[in-house]
Protein backbone atom coordinates (compact mmCIF):
# COMPACT_ATOMS: atom_id res chain seq x y z
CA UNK A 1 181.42 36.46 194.85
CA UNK A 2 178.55 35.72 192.57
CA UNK A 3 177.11 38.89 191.25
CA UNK A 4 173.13 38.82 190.62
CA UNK A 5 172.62 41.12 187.94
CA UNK A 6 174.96 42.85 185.30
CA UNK A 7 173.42 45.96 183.34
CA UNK A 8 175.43 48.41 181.23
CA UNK A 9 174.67 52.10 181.52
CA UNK A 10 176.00 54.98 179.71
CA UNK A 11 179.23 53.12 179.11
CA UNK A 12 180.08 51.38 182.09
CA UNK A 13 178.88 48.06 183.53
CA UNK A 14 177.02 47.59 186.59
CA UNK A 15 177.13 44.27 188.34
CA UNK A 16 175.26 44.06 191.46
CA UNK A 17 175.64 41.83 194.84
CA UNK A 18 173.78 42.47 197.68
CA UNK A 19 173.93 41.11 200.63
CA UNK A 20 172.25 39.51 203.47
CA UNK A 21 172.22 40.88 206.99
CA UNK A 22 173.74 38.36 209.41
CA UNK A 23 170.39 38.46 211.14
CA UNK A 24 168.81 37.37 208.32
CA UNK A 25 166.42 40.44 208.56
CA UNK A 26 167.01 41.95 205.05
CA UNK A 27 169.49 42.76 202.26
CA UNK A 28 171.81 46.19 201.35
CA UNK A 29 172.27 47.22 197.92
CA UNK A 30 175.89 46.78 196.70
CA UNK A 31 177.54 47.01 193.51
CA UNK A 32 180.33 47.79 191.55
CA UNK A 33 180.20 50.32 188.56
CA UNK A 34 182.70 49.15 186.09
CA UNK A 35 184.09 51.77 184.04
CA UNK A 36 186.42 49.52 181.78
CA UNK A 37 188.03 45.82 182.60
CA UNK A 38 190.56 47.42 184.88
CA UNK A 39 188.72 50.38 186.99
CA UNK A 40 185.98 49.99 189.02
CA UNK A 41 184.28 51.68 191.99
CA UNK A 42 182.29 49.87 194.66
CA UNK A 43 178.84 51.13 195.84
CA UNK A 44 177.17 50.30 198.76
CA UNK A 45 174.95 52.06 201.33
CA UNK A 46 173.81 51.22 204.87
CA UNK A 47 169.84 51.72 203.77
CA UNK A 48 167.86 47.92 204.16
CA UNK A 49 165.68 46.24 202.13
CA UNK A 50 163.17 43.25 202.65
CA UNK A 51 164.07 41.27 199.80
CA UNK A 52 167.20 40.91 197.45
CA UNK A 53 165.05 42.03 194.62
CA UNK A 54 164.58 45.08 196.55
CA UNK A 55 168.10 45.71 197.24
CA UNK A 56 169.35 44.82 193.99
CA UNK A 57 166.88 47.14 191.76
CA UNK A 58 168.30 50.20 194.55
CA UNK A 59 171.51 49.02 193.81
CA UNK A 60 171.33 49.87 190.25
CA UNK A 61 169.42 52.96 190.71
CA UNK A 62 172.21 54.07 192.98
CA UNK A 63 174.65 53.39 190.55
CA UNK A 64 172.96 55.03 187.56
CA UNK A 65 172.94 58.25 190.05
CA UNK A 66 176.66 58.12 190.82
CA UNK A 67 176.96 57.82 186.90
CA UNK A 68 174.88 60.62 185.72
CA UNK A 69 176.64 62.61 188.69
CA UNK A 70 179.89 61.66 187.55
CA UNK A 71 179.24 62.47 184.04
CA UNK A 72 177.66 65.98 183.99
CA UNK A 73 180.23 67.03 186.62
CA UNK A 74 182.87 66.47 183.66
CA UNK A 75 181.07 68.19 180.90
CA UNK A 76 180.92 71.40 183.17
């Protein structure tokens, strides 16, 4: 696996893959949010996109979501 893009939000790492349809017709966000070198969750959703430019910029959005989720559910 070759990820596309790597970004790091709020203290984890997001590195970002998507992938093709086997039709050829467009691309799904997927990702995995990396919270240090040895836990990680994968993301993806069944939502399409044109283009893998499209798909990866959801991707991240996605996973800065999940994040921002994830971290004001622990401060309450």
């Amino acid at each position: 696996m070759v990820m596309d893009t790597q970004e790091d939000y709020k203290g984890c790492v997001i590195e970002t893959n998507p992938e093709e349809l086997t039709d050829g017709s467009g691309w799904k966000p997927s990702c995995i949010i990396k919270i240090n070198p040895f836990e990680g969750t994968w993301l993806n959703t069944d939502q399409t996109f044109p283009t893998r430019d499209a798909a990866n910029a959801a991707s991240i959005l996605a996973a800065k979501r999940l994040i921002d989720r994830s971290q004001k559910a622990t401060e309450e």
